[in-house]
N, C-alpha and C. Protein backbone atom coordinates (compact mmCIF):
# COMPACT_ATOMS: atom_id res chain seq x y z
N UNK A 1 0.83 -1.19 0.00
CA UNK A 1 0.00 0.00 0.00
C UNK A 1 0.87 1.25 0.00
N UNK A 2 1.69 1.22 0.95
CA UNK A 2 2.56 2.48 0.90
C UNK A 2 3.34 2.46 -0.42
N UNK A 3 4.19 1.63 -1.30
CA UNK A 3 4.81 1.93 -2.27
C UNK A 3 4.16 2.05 -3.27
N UNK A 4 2.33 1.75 -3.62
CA UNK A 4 1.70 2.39 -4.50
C UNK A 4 1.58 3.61 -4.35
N UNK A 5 1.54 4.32 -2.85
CA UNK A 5 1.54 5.94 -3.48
C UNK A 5 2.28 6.90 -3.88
N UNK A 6 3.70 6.19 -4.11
CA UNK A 6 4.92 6.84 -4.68
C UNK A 6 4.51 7.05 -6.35
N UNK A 7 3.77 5.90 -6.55
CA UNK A 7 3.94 5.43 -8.14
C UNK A 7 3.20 6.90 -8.89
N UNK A 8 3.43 6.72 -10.08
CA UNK A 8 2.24 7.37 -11.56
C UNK A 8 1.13 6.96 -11.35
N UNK A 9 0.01 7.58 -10.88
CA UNK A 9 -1.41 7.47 -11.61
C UNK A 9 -1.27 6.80 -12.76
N UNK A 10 -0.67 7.16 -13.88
CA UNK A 10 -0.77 6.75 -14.51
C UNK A 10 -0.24 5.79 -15.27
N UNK A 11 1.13 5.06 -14.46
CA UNK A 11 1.25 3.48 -14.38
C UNK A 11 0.27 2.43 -13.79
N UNK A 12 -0.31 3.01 -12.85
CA UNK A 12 -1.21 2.14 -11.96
C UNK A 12 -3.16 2.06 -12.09
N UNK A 13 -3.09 2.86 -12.90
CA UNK A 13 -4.25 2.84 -13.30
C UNK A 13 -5.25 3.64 -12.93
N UNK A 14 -4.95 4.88 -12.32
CA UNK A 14 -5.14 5.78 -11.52
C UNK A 14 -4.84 6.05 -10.42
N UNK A 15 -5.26 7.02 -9.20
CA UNK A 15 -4.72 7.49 -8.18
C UNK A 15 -5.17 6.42 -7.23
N UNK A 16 -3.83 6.16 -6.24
CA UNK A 16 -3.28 5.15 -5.90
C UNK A 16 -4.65 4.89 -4.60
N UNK A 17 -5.62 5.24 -4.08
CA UNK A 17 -6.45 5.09 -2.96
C UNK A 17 -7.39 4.38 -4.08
N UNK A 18 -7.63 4.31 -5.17
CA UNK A 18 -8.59 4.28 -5.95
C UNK A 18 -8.37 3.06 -6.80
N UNK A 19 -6.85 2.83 -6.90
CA UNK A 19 -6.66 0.82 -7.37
C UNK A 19 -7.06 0.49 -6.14
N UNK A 20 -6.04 0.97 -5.02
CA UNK A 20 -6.49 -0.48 -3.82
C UNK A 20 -7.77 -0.78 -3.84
N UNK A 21 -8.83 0.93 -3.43
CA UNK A 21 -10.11 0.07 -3.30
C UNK A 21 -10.89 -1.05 -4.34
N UNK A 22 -10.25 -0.54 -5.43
CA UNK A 22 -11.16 -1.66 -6.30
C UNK A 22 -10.71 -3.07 -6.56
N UNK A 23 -9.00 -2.83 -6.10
CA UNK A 23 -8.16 -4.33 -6.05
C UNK A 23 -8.68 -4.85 -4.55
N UNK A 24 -8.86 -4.60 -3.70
CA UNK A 24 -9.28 -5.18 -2.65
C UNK A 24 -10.93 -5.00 -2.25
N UNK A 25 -11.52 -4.34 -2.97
CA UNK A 25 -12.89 -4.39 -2.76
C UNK A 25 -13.19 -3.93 -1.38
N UNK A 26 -12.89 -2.53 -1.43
CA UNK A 26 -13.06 -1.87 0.46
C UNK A 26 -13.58 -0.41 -0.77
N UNK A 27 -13.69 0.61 0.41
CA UNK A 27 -14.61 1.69 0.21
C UNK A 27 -13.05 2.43 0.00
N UNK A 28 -13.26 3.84 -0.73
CA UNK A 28 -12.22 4.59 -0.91
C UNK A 28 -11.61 5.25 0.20
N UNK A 29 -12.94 5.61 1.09
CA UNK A 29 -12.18 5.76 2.31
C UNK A 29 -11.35 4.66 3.44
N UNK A 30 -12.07 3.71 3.37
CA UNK A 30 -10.64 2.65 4.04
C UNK A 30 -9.17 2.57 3.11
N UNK A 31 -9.88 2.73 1.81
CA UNK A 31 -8.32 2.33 0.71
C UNK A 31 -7.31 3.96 1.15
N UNK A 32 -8.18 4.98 1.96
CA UNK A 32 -7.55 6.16 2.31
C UNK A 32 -6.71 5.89 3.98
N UNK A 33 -7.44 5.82 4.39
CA UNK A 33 -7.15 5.25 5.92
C UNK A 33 -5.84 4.06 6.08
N UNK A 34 -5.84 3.15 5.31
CA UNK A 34 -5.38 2.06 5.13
C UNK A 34 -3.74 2.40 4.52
N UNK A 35 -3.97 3.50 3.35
CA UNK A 35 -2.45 4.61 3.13
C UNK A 35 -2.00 5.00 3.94
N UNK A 36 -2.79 6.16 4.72
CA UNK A 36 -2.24 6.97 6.03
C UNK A 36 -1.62 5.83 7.18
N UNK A 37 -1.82 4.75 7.40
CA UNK A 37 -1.94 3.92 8.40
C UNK A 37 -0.37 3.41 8.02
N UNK A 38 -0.29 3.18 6.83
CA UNK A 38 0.71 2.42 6.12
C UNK A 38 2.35 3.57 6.28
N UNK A 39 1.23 4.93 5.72
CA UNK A 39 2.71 5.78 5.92
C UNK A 39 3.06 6.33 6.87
N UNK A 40 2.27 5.83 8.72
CA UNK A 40 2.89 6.12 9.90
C UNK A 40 4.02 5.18 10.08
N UNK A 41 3.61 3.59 9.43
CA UNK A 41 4.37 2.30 9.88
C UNK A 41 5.63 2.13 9.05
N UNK A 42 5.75 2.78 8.25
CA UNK A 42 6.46 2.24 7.10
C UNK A 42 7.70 2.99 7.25
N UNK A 43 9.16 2.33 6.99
CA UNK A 43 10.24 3.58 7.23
C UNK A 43 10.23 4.54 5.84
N UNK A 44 10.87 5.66 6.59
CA UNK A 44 10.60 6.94 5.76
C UNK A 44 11.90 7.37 5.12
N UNK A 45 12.04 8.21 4.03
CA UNK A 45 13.01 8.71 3.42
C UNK A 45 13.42 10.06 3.52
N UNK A 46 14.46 10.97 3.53
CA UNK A 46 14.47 11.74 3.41
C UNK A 46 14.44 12.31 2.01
N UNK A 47 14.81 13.97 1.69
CA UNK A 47 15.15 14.05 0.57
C UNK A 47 16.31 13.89 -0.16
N UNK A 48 17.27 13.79 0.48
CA UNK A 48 18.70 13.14 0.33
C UNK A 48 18.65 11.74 0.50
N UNK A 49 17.91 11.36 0.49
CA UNK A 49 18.06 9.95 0.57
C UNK A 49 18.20 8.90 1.81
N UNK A 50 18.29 9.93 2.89
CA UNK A 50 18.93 9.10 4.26
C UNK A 50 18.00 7.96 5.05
N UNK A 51 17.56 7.05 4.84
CA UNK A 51 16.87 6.39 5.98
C UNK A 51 16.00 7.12 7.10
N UNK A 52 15.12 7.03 7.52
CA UNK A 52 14.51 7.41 8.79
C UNK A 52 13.78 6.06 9.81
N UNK A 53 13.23 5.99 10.67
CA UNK A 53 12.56 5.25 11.41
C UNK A 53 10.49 5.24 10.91
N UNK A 54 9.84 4.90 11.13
CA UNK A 54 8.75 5.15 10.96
C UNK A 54 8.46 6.04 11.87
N UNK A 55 6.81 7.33 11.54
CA UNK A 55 6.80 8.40 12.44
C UNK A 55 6.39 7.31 13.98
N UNK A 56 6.13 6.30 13.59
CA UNK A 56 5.36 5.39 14.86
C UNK A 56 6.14 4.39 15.42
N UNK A 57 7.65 4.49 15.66
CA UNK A 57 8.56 3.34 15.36
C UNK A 57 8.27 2.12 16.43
N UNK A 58 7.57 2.24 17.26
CA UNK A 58 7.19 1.64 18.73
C UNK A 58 6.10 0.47 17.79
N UNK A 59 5.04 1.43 17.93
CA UNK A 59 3.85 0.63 17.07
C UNK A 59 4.01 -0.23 15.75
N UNK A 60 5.04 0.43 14.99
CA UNK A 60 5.18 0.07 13.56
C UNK A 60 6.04 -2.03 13.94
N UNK A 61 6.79 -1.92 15.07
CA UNK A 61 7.32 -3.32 15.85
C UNK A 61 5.97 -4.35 15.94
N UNK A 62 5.19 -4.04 16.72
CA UNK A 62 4.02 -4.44 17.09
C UNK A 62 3.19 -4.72 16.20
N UNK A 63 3.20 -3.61 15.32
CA UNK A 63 1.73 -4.11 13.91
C UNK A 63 2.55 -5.43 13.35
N UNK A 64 3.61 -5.08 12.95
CA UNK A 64 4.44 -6.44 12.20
C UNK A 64 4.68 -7.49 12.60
N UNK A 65 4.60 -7.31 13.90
CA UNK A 65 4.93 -8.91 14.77
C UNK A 65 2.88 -9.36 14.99
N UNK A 66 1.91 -8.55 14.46
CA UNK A 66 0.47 -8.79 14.63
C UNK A 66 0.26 -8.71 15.93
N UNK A 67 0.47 -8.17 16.83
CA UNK A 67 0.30 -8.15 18.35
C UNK A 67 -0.77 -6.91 18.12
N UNK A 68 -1.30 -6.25 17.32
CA UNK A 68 -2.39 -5.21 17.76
C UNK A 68 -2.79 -4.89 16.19
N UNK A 69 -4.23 -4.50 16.01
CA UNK A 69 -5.10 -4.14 15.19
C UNK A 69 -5.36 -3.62 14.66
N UNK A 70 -6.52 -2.99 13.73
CA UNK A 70 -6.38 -1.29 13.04
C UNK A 70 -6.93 -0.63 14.22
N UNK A 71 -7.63 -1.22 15.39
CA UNK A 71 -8.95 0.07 16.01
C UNK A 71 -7.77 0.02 17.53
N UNK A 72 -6.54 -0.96 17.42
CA UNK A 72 -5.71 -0.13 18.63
C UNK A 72 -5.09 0.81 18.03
N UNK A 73 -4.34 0.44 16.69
CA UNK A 73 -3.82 1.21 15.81
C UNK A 73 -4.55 2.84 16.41
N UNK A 74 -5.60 2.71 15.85
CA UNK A 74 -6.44 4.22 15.66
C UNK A 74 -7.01 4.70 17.07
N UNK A 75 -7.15 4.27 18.18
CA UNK A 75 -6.66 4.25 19.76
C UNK A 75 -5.26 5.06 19.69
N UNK A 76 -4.28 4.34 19.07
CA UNK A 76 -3.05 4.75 19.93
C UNK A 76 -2.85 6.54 18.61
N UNK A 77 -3.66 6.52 17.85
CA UNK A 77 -3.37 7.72 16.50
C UNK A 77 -4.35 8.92 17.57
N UNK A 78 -5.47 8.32 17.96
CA UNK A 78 -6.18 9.36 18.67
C UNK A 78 -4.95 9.93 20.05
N UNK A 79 -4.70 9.18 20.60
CA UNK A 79 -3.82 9.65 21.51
C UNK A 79 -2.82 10.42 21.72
N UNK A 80 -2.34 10.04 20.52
CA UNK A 80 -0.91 10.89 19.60
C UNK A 80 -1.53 11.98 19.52
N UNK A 81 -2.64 12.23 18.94
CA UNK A 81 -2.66 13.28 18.02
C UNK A 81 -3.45 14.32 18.85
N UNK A 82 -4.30 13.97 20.32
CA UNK A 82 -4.43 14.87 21.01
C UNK A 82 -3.84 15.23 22.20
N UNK A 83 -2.35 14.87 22.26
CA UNK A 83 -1.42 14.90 23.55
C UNK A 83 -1.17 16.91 23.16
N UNK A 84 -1.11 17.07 24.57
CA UNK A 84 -0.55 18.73 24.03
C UNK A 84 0.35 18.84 24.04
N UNK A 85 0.44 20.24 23.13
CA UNK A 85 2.21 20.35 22.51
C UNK A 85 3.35 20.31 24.10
């Protein structure tokens, strides 16, 4: 999921939320959710090229070893995202 949204629209057959859903038969908004989800877990690049960690590097261990779900997943995104600065 994450390395389709690097690609061409127009290698892939259009914009990349819009194969998954129809290759996996989910709604556009999960094939949206399901991206975002992908590009917290996934390691990141810079623009030089350097390696990074995932923004979630704790969680991103855990999803891969299957020890937790999409709705802890989105538990632990709510949490993140309303901690104050």
């Amino acid at each position: 999921v994450h390395s389709l949204a690097a690609e061409d629209p127009a290698a892939i057959g259009g914009p990349a939320h819009k194969v998954i859903a129809d290759w996996c038969r989910i709604s556009y908004t999960e094939s949206r959710r399901r991206m975002r989800n992908a590009a917290q877990l996934a390691p990141r690049v810079t623009l030089t090229g350097q390696q990074l960690p995932p923004e979630l590097p704790a969680t991103a261990r855990v999803w891969r070893q299957g020890l937790i779900d999409t709705e802890h997943l989105r538990v632990m995104q709510t949490f993140l995202r309303e901690l104050p600065v």
